[in-house]
C-alpha atoms as a PDB file:
ATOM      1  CA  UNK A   1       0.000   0.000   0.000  1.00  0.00           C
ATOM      2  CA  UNK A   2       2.631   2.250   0.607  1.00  0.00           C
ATOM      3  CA  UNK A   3       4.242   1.799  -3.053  1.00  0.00           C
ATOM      4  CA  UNK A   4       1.087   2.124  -4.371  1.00  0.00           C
ATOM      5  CA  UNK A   5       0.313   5.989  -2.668  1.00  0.00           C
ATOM      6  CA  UNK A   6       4.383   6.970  -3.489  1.00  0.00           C
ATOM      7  CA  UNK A   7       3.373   6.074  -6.815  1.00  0.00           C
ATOM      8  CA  UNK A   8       0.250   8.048  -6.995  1.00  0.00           C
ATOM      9  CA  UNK A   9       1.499  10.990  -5.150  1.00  0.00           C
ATOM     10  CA  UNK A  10       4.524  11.113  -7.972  1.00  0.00           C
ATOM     11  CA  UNK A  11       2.175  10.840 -10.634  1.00  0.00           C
ATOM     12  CA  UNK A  12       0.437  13.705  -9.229  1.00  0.00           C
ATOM     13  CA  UNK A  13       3.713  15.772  -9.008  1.00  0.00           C
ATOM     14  CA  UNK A  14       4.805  14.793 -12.330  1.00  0.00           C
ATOM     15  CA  UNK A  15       0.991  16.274 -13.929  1.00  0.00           C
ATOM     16  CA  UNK A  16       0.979  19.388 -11.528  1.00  0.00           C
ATOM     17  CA  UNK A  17       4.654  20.028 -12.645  1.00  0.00           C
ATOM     18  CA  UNK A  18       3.303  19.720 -16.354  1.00  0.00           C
ATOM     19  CA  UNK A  19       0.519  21.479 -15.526  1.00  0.00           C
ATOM     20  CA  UNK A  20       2.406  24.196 -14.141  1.00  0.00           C
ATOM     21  CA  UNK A  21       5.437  24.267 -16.684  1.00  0.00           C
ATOM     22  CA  UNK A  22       2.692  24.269 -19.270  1.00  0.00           C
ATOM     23  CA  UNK A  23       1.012  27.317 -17.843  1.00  0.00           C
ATOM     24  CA  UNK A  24       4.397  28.988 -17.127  1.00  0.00           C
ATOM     25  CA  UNK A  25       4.813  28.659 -21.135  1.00  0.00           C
ATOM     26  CA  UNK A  26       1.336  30.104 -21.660  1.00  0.00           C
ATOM     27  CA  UNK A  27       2.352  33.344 -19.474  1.00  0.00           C
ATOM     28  CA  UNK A  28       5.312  34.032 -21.007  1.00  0.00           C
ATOM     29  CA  UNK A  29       4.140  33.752 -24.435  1.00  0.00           C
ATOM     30  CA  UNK A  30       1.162  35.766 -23.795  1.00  0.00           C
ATOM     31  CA  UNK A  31       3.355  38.721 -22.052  1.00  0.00           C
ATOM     32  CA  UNK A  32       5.414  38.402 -24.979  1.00  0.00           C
ATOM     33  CA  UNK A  33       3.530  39.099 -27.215  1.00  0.00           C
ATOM     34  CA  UNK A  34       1.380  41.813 -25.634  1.00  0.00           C
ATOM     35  CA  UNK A  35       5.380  43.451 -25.218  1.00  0.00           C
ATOM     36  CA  UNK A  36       5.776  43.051 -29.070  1.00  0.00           C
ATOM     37  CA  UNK A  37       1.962  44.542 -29.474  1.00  0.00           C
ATOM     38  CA  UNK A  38       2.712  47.568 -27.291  1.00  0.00           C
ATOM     39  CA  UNK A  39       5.598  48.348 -29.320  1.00  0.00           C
ATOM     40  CA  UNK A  40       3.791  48.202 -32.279  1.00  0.00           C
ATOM     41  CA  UNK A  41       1.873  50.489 -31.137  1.00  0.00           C
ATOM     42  CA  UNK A  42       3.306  52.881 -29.299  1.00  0.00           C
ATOM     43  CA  UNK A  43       6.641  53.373 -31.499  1.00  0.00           C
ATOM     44  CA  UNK A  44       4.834  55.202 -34.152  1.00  0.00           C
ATOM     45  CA  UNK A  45       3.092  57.256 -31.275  1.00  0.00           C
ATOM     46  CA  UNK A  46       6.314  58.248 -29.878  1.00  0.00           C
ATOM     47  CA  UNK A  47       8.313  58.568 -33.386  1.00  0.00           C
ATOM     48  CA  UNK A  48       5.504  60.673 -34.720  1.00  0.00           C
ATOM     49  CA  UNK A  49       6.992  63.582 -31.672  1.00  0.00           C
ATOM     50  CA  UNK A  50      10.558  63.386 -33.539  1.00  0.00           C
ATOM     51  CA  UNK A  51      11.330  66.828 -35.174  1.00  0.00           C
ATOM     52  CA  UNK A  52      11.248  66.726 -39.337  1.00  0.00           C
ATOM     53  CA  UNK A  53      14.230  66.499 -41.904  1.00  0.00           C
ATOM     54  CA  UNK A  54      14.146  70.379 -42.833  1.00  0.00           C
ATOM     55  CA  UNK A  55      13.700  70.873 -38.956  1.00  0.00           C
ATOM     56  CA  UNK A  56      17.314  68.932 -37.833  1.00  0.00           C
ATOM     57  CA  UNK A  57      18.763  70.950 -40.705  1.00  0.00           C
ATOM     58  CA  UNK A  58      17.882  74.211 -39.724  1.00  0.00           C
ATOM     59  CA  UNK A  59      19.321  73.392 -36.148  1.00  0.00           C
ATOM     60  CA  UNK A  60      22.873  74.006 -37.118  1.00  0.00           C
ATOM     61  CA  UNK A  61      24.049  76.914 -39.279  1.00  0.00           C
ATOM     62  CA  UNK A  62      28.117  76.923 -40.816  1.00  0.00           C
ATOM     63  CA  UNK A  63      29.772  80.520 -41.254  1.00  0.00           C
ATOM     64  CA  UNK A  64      33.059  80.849 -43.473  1.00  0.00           C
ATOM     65  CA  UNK A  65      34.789  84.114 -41.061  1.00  0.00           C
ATOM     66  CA  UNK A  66      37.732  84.087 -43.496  1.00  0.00           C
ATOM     67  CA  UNK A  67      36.435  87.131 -45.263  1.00  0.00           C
ATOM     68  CA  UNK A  68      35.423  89.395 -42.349  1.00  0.00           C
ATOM     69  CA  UNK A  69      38.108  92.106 -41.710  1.00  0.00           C
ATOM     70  CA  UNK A  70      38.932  93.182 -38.129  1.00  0.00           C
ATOM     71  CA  UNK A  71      35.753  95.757 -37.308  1.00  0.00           C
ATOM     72  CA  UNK A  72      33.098  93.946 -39.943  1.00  0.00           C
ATOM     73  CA  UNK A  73      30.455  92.097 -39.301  1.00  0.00           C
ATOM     74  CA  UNK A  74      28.048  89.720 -41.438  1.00  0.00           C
ATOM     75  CA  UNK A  75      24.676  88.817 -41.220  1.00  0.00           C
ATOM     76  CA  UNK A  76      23.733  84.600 -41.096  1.00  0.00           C
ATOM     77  CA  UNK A  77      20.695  83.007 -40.791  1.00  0.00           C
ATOM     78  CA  UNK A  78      20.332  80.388 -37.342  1.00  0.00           C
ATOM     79  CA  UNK A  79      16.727  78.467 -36.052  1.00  0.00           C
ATOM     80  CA  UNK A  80      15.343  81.439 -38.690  1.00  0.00           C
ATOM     81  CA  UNK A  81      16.516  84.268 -36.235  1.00  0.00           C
ATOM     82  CA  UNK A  82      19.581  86.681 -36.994  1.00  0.00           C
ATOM     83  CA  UNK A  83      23.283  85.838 -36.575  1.00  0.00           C
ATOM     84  CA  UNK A  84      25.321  88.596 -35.967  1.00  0.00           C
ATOM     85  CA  UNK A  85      29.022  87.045 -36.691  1.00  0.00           C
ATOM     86  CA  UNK A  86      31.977  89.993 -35.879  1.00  0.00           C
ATOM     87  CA  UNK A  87      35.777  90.346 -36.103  1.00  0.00           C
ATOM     88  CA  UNK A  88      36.963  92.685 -33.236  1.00  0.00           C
ATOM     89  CA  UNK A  89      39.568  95.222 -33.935  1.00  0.00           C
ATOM     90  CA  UNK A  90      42.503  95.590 -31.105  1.00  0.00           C
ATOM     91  CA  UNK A  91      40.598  99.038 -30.425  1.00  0.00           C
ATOM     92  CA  UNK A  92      37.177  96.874 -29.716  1.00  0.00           C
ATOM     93  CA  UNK A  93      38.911  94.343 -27.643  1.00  0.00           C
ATOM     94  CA  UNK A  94      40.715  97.117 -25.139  1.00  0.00           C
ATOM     95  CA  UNK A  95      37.335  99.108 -24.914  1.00  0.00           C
ATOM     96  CA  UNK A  96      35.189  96.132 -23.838  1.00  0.00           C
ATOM     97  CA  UNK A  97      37.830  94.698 -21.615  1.00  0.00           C
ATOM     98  CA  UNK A  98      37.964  98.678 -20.095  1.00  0.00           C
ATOM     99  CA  UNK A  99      34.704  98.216 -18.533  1.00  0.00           C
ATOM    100  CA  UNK A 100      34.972  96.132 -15.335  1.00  0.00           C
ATOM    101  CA  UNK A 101      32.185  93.323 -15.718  1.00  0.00           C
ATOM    102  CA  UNK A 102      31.496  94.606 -11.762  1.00  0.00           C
ATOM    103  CA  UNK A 103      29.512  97.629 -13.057  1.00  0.00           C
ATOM    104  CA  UNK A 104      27.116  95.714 -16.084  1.00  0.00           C
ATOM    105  CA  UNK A 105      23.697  95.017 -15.583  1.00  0.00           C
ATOM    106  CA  UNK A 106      24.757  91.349 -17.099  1.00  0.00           C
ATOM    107  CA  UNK A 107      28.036  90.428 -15.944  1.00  0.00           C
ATOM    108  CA  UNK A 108      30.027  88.972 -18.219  1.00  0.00           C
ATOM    109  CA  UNK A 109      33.656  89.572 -20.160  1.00  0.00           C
ATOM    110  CA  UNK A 110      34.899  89.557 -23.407  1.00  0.00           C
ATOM    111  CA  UNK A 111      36.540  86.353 -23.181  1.00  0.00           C
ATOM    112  CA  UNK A 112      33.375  84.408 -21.230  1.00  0.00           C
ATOM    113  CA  UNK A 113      31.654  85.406 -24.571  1.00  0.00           C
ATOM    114  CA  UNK A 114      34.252  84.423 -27.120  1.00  0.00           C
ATOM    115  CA  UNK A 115      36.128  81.245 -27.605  1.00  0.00           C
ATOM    116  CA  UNK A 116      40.194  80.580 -26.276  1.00  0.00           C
ATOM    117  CA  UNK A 117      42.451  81.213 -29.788  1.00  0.00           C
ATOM    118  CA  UNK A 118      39.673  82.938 -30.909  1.00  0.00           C
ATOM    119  CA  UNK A 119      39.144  86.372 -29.228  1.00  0.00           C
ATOM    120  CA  UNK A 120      38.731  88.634 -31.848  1.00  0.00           C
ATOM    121  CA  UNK A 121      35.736  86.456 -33.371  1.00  0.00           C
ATOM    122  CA  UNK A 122      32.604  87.661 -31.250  1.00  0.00           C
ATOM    123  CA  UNK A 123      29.087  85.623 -32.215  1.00  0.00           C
ATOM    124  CA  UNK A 124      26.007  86.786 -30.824  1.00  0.00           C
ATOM    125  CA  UNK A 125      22.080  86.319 -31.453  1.00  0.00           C
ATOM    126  CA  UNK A 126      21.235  89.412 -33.540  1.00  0.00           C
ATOM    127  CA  UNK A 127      17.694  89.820 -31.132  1.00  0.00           C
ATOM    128  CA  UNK A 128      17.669  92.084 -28.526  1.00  0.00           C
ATOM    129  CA  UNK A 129      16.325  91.093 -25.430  1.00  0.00           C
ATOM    130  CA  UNK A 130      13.977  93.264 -24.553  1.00  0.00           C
ATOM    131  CA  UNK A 131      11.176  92.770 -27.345  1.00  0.00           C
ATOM    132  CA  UNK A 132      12.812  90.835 -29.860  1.00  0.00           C
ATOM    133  CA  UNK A 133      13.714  93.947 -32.000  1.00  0.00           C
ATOM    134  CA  UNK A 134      16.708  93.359 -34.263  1.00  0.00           C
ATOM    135  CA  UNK A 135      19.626  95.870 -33.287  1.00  0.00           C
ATOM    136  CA  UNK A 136      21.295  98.130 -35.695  1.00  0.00           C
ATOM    137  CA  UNK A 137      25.194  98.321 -35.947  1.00  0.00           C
ATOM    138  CA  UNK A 138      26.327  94.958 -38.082  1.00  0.00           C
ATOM    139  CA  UNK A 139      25.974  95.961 -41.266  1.00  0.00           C
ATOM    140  CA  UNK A 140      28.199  99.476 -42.373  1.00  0.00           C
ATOM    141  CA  UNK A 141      26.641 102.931 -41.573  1.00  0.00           C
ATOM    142  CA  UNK A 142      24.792 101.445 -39.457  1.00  0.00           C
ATOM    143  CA  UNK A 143      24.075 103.147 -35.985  1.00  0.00           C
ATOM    144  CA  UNK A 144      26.293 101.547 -33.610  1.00  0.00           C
ATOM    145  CA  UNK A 145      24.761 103.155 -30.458  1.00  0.00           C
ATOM    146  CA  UNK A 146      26.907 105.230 -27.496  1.00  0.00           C
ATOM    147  CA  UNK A 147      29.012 102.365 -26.913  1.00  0.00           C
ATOM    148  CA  UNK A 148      30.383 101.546 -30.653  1.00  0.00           C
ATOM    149  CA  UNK A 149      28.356  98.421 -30.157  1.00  0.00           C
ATOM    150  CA  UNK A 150      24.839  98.090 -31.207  1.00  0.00           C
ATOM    151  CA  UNK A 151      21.796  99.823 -31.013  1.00  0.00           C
ATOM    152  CA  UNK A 152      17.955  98.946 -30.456  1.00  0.00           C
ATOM    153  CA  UNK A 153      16.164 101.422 -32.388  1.00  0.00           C
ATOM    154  CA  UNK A 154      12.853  99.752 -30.931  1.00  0.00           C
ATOM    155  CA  UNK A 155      13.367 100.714 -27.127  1.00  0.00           C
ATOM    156  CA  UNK A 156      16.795 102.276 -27.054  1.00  0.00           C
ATOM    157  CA  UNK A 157      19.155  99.569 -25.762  1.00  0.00           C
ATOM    158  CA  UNK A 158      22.794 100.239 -26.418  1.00  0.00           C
ATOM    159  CA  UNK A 159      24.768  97.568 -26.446  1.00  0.00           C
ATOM    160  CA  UNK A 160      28.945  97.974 -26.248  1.00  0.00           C
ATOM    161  CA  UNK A 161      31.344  96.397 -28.786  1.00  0.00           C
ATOM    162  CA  UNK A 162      31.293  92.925 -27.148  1.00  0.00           C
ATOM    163  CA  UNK A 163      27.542  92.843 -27.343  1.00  0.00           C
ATOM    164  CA  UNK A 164      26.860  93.827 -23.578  1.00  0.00           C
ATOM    165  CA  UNK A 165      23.497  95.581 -22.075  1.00  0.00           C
ATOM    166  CA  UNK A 166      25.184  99.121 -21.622  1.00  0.00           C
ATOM    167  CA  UNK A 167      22.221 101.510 -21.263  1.00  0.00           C
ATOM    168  CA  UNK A 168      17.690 100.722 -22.303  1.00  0.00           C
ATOM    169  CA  UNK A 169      15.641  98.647 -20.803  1.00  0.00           C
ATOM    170  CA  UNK A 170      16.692  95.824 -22.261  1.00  0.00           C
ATOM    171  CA  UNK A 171      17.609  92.971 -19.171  1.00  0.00           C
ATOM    172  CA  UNK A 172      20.982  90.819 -20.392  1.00  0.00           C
ATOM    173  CA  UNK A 173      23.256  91.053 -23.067  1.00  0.00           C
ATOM    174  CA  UNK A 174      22.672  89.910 -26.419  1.00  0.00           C
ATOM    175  CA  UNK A 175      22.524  86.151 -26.492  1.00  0.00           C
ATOM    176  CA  UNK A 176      25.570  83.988 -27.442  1.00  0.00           C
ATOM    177  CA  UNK A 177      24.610  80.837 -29.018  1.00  0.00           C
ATOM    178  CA  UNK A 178      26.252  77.321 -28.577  1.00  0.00           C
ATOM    179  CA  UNK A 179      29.035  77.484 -31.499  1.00  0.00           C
ATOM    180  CA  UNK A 180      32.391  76.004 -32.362  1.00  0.00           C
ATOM    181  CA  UNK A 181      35.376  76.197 -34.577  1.00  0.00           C
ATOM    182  CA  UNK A 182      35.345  73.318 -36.864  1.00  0.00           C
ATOM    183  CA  UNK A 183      38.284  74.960 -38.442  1.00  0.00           C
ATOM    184  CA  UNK A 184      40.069  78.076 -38.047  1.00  0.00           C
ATOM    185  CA  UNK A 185      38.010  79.822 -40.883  1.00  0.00           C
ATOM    186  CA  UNK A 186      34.621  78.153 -40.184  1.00  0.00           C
ATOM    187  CA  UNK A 187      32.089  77.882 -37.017  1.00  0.00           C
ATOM    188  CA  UNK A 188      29.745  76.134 -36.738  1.00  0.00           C
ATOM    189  CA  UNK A 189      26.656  77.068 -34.612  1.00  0.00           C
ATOM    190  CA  UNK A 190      24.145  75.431 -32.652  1.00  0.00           C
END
């Protein structure tokens, strides 16, 4: 009698561990594919969010400085706003670094808005930032403000030759955008 019930009782393990192993399988491959499903689904949900072609290509802008001689400026394009890309004479450089960043409204120096090797090459966001008015004093004869800089003819904000809130209501200097030298004639920006 007592084979007889070890038998049984194995039996009975060997169909609940079936049982079990079966239903394990079942799980698995039903969570498994409900993973597969959800991706289906929600990948073209999330891709759909991914900024366009003409979009990612707007996001950078390259500017050849070869041809800009020291006191020039040029005019680019970047994210559909003005560039304002200048080449500081030694004149420029000694007035800005005059002015003790202590006594601006938005302190900051000539070299915290230029790159190392590069001094003379100053790149700021031609939009001043009070309203959004473009400032005057990139291209020649134009009004270059108080501080030989540039000049908001919106509001009145004078900005000095390094691009710094001198004088109008407008709060910080103009912006400088992420950029880098990708050689030493061309930057690249943004």
């Amino acid at each position: 009698m007592a084979d007889t019930t070890a038998t049984a009782s194995t039996e009975t393990v060997a169909q609940t561990d079936d049982g079990i192993r079966r239903r394990d399988f079942l799980d698995i491959a039903a969570i498994g594919a409900a993973g597969v499903g959800g991706v289906f689904i929600v990948y073209p949900l999330v891709s759909q969010m991914a900024p366009s072609k003409d979009v990612l290509a707007a996001s950078s802008t390259e500017v050849d400085v070869s041809s800009i001689e020291p006191g020039q400026a040029i005019k680019a394009v970047f994210r559909k706003q003005p560039l304002f890309v200048k080449r500081l004479t030694d004149a420029e450089i000694a007035a800005a670094n005059a002015i003790p960043t202590g006594s601006l409204r938005d302190q900051e120096s000539l070299e915290d808005r230029t790159k190392e090797g590069h001094r003379d090459i100053l790149v700021t966001m031609g939009v001043c930032t009070h309203l959004g008015c473009v400032p005057l004093g990139a291209a020649e004869g134009e009004v270059k403000g108080e501080y030989g800089g540039y000049f908001c003819p919106c509001h009145g904000s004078h900005y000095d030759t390094a691009g710094r809130i001198m004088k109008g209501p407008a709060p910080t200097n103009l912006e400088v955008p992420e950029y880098e030298f990708i050689s030493d004639t061309v930057i690249q920006v943004g």
